[in-house]
PDBML (XML) file of the C-alpha atoms, coordinates in Angstrom:
<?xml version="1.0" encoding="UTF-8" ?>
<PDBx:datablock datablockName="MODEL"
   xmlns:PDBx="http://pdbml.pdb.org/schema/pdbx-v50.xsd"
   xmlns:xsi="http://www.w3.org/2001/XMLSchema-instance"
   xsi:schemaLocation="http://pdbml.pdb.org/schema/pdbx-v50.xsd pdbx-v50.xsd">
   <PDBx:atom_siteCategory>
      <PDBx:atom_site id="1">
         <PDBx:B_iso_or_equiv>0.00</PDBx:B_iso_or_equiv>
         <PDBx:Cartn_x>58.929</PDBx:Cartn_x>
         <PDBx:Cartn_y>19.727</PDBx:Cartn_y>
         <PDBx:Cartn_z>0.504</PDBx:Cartn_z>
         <PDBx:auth_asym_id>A</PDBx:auth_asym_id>
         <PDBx:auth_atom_id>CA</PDBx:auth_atom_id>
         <PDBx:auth_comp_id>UNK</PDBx:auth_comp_id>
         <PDBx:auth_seq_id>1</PDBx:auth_seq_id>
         <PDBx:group_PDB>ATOM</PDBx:group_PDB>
         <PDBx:label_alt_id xsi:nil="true" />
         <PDBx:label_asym_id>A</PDBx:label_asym_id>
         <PDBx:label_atom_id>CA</PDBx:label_atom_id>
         <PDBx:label_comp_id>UNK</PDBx:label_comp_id>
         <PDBx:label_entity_id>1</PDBx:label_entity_id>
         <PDBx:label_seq_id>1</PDBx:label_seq_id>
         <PDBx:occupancy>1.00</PDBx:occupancy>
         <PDBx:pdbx_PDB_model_num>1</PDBx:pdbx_PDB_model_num>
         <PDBx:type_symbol>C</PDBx:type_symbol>
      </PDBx:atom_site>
      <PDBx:atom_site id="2">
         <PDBx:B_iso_or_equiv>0.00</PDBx:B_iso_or_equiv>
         <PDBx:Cartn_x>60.943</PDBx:Cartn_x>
         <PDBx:Cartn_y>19.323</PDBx:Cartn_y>
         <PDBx:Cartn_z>3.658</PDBx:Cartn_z>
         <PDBx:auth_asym_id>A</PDBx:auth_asym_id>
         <PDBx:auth_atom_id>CA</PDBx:auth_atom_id>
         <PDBx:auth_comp_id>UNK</PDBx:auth_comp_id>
         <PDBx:auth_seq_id>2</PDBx:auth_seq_id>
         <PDBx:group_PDB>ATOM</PDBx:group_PDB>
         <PDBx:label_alt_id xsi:nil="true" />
         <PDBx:label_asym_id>A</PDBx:label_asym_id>
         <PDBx:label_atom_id>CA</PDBx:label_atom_id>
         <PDBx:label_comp_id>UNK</PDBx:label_comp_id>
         <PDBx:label_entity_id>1</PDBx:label_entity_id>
         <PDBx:label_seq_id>2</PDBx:label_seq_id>
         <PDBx:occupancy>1.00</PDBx:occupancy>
         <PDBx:pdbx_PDB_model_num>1</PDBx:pdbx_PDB_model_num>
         <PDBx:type_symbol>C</PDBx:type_symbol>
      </PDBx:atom_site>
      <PDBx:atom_site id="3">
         <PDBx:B_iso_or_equiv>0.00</PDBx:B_iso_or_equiv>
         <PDBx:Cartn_x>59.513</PDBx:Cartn_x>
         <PDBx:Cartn_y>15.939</PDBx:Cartn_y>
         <PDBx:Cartn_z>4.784</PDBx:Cartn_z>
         <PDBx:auth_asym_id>A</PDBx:auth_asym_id>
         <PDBx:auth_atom_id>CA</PDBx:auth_atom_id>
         <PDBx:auth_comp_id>UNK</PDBx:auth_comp_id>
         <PDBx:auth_seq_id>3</PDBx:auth_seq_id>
         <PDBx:group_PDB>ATOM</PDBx:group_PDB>
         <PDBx:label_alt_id xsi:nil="true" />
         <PDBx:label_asym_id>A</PDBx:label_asym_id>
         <PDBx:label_atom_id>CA</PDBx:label_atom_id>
         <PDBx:label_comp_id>UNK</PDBx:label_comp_id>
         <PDBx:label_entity_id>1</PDBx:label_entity_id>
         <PDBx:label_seq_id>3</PDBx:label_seq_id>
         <PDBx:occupancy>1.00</PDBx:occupancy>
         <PDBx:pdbx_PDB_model_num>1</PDBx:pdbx_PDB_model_num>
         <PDBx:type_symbol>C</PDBx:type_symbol>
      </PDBx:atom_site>
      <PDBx:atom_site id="4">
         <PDBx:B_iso_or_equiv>0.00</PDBx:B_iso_or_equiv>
         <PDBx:Cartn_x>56.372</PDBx:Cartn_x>
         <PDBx:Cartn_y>13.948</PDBx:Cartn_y>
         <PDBx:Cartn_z>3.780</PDBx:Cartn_z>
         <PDBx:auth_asym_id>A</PDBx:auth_asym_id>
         <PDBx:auth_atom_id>CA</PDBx:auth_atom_id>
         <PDBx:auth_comp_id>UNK</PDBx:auth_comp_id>
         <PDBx:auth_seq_id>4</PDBx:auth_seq_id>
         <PDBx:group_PDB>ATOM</PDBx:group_PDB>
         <PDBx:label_alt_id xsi:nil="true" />
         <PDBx:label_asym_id>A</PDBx:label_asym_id>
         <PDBx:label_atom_id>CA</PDBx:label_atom_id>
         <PDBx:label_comp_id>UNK</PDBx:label_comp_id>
         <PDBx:label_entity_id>1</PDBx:label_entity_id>
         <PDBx:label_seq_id>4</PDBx:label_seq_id>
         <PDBx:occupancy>1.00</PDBx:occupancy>
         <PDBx:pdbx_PDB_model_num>1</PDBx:pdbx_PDB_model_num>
         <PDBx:type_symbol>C</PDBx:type_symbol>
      </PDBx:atom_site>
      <PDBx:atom_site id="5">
         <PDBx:B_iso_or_equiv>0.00</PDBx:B_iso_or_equiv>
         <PDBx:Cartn_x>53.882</PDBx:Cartn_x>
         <PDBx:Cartn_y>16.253</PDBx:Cartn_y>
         <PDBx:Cartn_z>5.745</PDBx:Cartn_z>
         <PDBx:auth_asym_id>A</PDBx:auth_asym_id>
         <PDBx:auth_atom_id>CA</PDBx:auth_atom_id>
         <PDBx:auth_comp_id>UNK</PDBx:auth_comp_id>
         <PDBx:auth_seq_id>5</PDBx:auth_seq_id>
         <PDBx:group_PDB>ATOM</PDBx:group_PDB>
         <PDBx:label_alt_id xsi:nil="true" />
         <PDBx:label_asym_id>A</PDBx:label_asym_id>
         <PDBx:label_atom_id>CA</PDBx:label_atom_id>
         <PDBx:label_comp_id>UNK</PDBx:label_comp_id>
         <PDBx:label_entity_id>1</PDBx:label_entity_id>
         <PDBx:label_seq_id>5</PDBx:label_seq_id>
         <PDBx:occupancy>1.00</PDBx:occupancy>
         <PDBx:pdbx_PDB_model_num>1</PDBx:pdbx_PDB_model_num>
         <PDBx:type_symbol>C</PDBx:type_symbol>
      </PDBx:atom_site>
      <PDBx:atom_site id="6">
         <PDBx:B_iso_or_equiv>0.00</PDBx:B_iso_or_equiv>
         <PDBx:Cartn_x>55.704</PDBx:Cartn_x>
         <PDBx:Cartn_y>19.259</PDBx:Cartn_y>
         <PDBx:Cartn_z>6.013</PDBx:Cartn_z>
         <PDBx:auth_asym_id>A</PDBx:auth_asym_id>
         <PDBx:auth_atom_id>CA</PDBx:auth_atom_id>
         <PDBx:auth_comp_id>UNK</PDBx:auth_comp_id>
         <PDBx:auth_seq_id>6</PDBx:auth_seq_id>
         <PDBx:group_PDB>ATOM</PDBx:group_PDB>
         <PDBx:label_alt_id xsi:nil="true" />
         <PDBx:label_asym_id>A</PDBx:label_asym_id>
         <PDBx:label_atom_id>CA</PDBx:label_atom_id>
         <PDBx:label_comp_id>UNK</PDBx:label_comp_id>
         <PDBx:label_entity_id>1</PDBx:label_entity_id>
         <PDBx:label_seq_id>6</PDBx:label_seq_id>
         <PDBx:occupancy>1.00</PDBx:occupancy>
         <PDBx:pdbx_PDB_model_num>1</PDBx:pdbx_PDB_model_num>
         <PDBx:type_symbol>C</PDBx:type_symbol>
      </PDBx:atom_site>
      <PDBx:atom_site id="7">
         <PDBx:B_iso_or_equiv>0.00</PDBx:B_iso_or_equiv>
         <PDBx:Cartn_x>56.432</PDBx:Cartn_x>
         <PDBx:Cartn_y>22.404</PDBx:Cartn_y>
         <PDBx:Cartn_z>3.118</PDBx:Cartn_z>
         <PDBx:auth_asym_id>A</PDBx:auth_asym_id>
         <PDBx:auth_atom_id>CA</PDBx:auth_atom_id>
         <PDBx:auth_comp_id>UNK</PDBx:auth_comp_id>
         <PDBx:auth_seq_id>7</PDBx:auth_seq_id>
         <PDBx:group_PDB>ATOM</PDBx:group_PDB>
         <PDBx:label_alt_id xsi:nil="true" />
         <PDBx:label_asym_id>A</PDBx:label_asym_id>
         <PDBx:label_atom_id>CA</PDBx:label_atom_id>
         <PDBx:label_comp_id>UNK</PDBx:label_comp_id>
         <PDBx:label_entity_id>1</PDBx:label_entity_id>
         <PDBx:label_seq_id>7</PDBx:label_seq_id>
         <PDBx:occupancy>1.00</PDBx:occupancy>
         <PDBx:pdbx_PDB_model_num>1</PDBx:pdbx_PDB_model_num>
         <PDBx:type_symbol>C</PDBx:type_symbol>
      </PDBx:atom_site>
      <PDBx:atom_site id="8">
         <PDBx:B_iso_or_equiv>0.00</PDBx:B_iso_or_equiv>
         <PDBx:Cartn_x>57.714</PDBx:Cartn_x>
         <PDBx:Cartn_y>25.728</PDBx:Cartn_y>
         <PDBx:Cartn_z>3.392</PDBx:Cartn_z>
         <PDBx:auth_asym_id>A</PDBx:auth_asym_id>
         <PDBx:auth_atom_id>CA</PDBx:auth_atom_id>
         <PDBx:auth_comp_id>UNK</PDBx:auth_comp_id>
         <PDBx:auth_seq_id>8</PDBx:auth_seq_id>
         <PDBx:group_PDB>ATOM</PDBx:group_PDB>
         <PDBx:label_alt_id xsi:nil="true" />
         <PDBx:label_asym_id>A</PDBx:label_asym_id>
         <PDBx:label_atom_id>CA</PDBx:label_atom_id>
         <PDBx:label_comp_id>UNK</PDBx:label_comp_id>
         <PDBx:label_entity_id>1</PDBx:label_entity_id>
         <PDBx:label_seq_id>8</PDBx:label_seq_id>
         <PDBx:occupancy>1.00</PDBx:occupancy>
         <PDBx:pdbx_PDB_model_num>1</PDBx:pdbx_PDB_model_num>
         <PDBx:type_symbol>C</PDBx:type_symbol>
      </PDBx:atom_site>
      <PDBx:atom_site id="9">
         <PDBx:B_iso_or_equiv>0.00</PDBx:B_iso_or_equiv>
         <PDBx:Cartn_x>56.019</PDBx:Cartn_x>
         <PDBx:Cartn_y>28.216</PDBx:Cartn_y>
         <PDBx:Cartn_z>1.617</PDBx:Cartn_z>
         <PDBx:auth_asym_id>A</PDBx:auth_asym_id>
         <PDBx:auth_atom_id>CA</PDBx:auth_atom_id>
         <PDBx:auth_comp_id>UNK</PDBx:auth_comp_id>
         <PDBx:auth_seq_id>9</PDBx:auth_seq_id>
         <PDBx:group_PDB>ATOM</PDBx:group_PDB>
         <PDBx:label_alt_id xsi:nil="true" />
         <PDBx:label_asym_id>A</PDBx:label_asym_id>
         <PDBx:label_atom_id>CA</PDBx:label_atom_id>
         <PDBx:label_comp_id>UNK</PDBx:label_comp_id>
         <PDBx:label_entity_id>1</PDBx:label_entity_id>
         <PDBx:label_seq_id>9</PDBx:label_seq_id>
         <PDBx:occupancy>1.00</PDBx:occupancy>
         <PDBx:pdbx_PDB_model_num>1</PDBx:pdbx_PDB_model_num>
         <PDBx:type_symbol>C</PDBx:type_symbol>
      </PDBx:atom_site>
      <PDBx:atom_site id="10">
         <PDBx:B_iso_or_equiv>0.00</PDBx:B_iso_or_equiv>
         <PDBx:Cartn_x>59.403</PDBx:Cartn_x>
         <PDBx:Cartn_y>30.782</PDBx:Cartn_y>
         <PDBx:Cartn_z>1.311</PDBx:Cartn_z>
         <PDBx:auth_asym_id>A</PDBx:auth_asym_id>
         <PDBx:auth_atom_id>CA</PDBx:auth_atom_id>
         <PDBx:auth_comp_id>UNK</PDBx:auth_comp_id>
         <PDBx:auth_seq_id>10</PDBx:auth_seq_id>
         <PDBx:group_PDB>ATOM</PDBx:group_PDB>
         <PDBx:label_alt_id xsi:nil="true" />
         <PDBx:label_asym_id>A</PDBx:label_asym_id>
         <PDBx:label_atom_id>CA</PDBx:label_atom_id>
         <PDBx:label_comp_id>UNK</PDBx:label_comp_id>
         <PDBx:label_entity_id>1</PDBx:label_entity_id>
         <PDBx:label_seq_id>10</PDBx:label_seq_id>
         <PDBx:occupancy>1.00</PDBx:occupancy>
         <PDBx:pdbx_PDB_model_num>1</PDBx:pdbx_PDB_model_num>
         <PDBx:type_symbol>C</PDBx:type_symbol>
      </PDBx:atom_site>
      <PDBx:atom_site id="11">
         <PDBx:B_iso_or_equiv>0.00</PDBx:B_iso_or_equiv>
         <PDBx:Cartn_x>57.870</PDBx:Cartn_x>
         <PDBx:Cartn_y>34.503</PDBx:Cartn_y>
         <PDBx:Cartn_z>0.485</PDBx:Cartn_z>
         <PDBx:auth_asym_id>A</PDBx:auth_asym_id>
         <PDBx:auth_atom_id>CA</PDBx:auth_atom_id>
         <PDBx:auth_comp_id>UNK</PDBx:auth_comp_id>
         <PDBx:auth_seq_id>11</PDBx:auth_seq_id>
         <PDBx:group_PDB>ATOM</PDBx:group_PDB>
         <PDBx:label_alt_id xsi:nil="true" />
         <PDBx:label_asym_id>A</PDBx:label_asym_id>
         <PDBx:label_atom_id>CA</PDBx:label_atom_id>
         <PDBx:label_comp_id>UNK</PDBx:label_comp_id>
         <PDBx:label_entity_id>1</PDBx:label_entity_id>
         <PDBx:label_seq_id>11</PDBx:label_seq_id>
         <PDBx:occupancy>1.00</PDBx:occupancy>
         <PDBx:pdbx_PDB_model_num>1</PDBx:pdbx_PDB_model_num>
         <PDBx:type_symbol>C</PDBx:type_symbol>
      </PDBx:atom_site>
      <PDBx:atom_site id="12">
         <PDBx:B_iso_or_equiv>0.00</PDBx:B_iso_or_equiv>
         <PDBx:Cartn_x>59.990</PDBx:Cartn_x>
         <PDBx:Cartn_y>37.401</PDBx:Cartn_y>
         <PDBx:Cartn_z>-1.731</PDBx:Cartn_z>
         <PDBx:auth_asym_id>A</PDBx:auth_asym_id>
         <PDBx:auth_atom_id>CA</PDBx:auth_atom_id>
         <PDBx:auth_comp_id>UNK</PDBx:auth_comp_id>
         <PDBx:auth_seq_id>12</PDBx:auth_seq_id>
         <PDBx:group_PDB>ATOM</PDBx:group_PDB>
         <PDBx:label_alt_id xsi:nil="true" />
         <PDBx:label_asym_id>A</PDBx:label_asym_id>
         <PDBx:label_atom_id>CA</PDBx:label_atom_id>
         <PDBx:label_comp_id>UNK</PDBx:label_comp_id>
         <PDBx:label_entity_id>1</PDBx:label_entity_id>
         <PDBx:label_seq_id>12</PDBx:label_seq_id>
         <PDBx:occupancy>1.00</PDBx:occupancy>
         <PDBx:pdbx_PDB_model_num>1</PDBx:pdbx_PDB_model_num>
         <PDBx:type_symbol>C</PDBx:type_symbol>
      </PDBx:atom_site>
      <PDBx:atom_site id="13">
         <PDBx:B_iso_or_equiv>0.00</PDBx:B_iso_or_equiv>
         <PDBx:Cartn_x>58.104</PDBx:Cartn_x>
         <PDBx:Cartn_y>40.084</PDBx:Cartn_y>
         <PDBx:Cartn_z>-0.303</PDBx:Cartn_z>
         <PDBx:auth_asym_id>A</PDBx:auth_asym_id>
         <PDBx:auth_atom_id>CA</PDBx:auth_atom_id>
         <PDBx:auth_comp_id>UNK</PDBx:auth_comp_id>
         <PDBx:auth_seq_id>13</PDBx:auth_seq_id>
         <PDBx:group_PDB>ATOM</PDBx:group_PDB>
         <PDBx:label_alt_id xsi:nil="true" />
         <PDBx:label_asym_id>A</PDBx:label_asym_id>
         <PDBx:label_atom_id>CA</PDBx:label_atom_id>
         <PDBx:label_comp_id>UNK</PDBx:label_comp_id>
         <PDBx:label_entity_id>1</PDBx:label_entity_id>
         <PDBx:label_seq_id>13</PDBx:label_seq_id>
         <PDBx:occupancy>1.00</PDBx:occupancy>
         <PDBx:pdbx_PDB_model_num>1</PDBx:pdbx_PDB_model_num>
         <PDBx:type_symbol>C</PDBx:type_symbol>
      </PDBx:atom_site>
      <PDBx:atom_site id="14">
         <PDBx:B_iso_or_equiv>0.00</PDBx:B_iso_or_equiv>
         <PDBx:Cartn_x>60.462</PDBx:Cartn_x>
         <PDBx:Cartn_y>43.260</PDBx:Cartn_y>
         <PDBx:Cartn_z>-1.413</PDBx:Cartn_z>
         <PDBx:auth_asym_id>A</PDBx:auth_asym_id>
         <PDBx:auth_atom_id>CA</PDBx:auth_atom_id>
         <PDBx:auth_comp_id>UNK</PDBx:auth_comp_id>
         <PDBx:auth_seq_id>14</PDBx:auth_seq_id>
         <PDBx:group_PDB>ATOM</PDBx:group_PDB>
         <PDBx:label_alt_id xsi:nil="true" />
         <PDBx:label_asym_id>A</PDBx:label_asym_id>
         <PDBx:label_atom_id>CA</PDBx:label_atom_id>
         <PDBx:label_comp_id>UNK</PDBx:label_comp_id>
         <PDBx:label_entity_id>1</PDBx:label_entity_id>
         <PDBx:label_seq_id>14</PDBx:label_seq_id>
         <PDBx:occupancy>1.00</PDBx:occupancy>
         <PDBx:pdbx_PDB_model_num>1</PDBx:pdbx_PDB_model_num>
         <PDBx:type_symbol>C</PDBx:type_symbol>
      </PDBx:atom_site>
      <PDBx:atom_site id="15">
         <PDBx:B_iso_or_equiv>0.00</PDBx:B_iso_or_equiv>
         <PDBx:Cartn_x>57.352</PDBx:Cartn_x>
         <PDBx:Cartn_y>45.035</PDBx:Cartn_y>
         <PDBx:Cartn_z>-3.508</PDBx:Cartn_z>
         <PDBx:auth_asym_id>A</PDBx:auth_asym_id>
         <PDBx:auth_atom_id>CA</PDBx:auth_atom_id>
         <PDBx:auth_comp_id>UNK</PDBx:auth_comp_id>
         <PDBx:auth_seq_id>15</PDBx:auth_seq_id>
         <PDBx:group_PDB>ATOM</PDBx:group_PDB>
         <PDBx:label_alt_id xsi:nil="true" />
         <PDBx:label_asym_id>A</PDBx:label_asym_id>
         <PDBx:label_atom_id>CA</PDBx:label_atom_id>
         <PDBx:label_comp_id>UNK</PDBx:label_comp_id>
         <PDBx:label_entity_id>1</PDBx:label_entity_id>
         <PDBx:label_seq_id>15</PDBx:label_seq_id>
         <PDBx:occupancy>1.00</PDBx:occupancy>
         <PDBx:pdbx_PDB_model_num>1</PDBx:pdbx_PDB_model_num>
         <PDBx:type_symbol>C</PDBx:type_symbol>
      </PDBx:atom_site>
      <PDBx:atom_site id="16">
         <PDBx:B_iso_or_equiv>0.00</PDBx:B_iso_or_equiv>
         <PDBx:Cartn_x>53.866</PDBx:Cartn_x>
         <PDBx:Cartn_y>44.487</PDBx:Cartn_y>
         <PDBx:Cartn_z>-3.576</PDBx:Cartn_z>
         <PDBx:auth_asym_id>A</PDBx:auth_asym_id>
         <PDBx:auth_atom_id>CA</PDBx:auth_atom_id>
         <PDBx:auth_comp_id>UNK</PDBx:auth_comp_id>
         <PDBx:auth_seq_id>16</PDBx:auth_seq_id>
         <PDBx:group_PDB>ATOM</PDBx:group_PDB>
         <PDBx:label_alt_id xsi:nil="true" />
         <PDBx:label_asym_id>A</PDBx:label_asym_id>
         <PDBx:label_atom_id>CA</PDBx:label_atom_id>
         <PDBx:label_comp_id>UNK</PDBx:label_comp_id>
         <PDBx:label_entity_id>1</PDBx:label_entity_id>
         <PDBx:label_seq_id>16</PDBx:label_seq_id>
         <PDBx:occupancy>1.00</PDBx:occupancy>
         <PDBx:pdbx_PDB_model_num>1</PDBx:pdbx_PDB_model_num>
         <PDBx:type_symbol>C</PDBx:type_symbol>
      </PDBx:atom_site>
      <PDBx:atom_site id="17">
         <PDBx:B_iso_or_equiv>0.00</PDBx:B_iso_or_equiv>
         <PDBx:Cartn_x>51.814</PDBx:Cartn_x>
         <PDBx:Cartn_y>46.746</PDBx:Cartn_y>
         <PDBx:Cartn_z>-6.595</PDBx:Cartn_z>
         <PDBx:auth_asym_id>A</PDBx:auth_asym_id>
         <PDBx:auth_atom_id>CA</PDBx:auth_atom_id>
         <PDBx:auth_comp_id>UNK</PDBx:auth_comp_id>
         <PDBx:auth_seq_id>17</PDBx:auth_seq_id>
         <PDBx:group_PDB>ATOM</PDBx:group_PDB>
         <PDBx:label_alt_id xsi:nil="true" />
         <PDBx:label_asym_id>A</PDBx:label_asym_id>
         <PDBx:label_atom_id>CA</PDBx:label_atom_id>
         <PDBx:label_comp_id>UNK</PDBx:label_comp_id>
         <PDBx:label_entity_id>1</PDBx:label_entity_id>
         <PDBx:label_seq_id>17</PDBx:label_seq_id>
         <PDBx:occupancy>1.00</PDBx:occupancy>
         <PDBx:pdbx_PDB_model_num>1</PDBx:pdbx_PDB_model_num>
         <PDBx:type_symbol>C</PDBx:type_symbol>
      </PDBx:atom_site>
      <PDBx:atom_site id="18">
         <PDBx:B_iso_or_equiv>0.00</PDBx:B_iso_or_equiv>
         <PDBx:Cartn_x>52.552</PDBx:Cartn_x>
         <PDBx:Cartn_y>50.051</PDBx:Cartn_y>
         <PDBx:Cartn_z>-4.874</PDBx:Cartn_z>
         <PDBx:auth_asym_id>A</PDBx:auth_asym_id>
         <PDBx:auth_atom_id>CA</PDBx:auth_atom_id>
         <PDBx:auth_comp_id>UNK</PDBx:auth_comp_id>
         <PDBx:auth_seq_id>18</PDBx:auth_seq_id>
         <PDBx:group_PDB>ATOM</PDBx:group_PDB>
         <PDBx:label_alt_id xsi:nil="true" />
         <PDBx:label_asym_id>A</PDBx:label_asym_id>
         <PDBx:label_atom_id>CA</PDBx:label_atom_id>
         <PDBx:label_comp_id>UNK</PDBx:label_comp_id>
         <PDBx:label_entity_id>1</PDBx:label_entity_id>
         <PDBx:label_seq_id>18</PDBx:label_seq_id>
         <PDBx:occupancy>1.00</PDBx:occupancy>
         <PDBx:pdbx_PDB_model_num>1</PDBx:pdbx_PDB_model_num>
         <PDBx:type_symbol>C</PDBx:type_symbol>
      </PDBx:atom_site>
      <PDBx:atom_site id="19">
         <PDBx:B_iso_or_equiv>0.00</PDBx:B_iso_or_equiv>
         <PDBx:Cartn_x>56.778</PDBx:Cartn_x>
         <PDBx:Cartn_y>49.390</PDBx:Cartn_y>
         <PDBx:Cartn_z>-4.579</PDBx:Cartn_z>
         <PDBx:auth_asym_id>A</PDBx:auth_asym_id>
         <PDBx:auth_atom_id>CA</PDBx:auth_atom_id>
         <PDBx:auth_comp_id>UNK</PDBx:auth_comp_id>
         <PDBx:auth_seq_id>19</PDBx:auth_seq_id>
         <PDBx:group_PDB>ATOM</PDBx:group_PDB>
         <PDBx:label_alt_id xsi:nil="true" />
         <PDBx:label_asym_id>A</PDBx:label_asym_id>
         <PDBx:label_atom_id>CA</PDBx:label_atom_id>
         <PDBx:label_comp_id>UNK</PDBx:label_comp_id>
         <PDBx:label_entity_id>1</PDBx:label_entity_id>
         <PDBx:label_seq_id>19</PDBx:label_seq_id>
         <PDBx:occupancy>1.00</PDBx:occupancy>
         <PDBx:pdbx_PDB_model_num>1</PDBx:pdbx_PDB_model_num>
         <PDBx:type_symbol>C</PDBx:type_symbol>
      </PDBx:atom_site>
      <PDBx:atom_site id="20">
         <PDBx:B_iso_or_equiv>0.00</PDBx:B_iso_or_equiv>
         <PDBx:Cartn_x>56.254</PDBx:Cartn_x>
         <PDBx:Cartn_y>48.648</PDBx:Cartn_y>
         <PDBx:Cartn_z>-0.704</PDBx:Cartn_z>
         <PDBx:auth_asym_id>A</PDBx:auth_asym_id>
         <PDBx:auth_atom_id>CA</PDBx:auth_atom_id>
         <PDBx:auth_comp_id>UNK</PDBx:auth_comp_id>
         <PDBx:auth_seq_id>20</PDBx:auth_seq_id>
         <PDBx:group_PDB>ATOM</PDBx:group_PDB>
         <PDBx:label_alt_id xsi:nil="true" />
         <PDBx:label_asym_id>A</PDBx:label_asym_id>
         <PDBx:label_atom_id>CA</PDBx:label_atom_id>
         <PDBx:label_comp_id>UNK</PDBx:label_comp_id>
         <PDBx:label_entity_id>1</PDBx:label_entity_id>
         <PDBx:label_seq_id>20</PDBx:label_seq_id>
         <PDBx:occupancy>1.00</PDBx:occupancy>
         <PDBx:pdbx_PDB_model_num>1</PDBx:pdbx_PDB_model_num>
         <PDBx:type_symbol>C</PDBx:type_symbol>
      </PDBx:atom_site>
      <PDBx:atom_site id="21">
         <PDBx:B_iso_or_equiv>0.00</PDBx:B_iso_or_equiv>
         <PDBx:Cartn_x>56.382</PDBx:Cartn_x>
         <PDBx:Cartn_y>45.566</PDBx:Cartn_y>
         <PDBx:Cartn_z>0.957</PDBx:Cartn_z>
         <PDBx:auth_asym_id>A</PDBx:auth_asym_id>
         <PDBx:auth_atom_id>CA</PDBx:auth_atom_id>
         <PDBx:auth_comp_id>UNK</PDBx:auth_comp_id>
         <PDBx:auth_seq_id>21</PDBx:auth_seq_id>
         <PDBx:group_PDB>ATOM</PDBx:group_PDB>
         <PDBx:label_alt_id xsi:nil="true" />
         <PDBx:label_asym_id>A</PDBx:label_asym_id>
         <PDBx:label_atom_id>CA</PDBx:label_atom_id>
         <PDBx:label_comp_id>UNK</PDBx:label_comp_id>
         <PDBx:label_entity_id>1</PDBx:label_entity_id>
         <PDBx:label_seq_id>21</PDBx:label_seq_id>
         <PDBx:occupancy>1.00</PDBx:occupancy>
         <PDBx:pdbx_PDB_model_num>1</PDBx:pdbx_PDB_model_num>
         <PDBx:type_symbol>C</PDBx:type_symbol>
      </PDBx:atom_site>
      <PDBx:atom_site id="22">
         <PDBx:B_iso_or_equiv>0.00</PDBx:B_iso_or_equiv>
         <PDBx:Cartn_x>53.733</PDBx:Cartn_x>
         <PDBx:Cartn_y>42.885</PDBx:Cartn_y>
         <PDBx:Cartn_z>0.120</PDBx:Cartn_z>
         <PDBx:auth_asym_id>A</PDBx:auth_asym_id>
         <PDBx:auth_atom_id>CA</PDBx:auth_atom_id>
         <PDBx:auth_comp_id>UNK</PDBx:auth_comp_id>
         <PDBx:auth_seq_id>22</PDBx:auth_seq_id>
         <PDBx:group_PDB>ATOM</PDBx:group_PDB>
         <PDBx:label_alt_id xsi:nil="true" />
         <PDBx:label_asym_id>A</PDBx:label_asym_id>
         <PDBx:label_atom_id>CA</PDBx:label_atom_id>
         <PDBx:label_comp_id>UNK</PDBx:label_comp_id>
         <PDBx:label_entity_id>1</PDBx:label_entity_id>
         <PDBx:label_seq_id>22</PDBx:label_seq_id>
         <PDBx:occupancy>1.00</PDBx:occupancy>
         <PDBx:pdbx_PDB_model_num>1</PDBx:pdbx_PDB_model_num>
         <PDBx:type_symbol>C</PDBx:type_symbol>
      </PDBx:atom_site>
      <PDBx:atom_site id="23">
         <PDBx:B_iso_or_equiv>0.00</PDBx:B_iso_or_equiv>
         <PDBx:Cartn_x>52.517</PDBx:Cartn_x>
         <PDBx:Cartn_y>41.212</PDBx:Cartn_y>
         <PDBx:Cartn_z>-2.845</PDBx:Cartn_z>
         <PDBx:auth_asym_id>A</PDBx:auth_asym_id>
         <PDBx:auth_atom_id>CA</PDBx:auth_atom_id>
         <PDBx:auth_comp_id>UNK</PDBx:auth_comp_id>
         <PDBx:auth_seq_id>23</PDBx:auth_seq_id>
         <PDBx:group_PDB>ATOM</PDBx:group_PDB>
         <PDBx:label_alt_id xsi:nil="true" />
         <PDBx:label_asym_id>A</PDBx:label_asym_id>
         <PDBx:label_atom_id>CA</PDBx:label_atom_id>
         <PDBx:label_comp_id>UNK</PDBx:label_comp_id>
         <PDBx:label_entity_id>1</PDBx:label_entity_id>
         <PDBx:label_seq_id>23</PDBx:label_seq_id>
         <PDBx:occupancy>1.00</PDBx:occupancy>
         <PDBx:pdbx_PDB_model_num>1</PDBx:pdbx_PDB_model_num>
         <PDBx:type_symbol>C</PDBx:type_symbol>
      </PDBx:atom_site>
      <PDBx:atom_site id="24">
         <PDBx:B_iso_or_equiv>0.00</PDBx:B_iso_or_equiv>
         <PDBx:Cartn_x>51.208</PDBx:Cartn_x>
         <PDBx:Cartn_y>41.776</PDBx:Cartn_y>
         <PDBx:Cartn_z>-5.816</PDBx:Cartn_z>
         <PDBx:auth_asym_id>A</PDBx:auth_asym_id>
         <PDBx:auth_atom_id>CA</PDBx:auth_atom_id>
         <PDBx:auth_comp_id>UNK</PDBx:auth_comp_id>
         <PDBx:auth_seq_id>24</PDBx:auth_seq_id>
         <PDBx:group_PDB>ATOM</PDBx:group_PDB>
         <PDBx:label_alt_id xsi:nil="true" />
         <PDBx:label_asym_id>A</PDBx:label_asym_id>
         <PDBx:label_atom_id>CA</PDBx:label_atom_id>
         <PDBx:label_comp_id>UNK</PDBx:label_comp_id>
         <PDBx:label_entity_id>1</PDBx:label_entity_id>
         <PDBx:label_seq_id>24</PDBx:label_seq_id>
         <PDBx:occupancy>1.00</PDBx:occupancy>
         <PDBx:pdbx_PDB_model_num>1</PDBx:pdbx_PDB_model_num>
         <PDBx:type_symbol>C</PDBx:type_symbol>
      </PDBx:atom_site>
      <PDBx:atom_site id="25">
         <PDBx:B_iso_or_equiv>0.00</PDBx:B_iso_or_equiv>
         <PDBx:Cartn_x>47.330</PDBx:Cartn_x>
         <PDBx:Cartn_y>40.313</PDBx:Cartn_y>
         <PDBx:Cartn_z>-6.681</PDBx:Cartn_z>
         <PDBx:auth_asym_id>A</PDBx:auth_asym_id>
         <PDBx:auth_atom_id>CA</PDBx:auth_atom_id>
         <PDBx:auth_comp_id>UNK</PDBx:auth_comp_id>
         <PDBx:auth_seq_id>25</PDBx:auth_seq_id>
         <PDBx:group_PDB>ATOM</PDBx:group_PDB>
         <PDBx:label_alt_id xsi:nil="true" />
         <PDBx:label_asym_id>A</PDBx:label_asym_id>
         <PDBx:label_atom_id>CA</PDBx:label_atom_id>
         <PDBx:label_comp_id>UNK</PDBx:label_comp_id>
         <PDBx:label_entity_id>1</PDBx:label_entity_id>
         <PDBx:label_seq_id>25</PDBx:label_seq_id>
         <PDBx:occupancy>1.00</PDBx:occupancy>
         <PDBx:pdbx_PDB_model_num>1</PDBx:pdbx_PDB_model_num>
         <PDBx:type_symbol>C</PDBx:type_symbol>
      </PDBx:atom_site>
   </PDBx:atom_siteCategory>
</PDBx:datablock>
């Protein structure tokens, strides 16, 4: 939470399922 309205969603994207980039289900 960076204020009262606002929030960063911060992403480790490195390897997905497959070892590429992404995410995982």
């Amino acid at each position: 939470q960076i204020s009262e309205n606002v929030r960063i969603l911060a992403l480790n994207d490195d390897k997905n399922q497959n070892g590429h980039a992404g995410f995982t289900e």
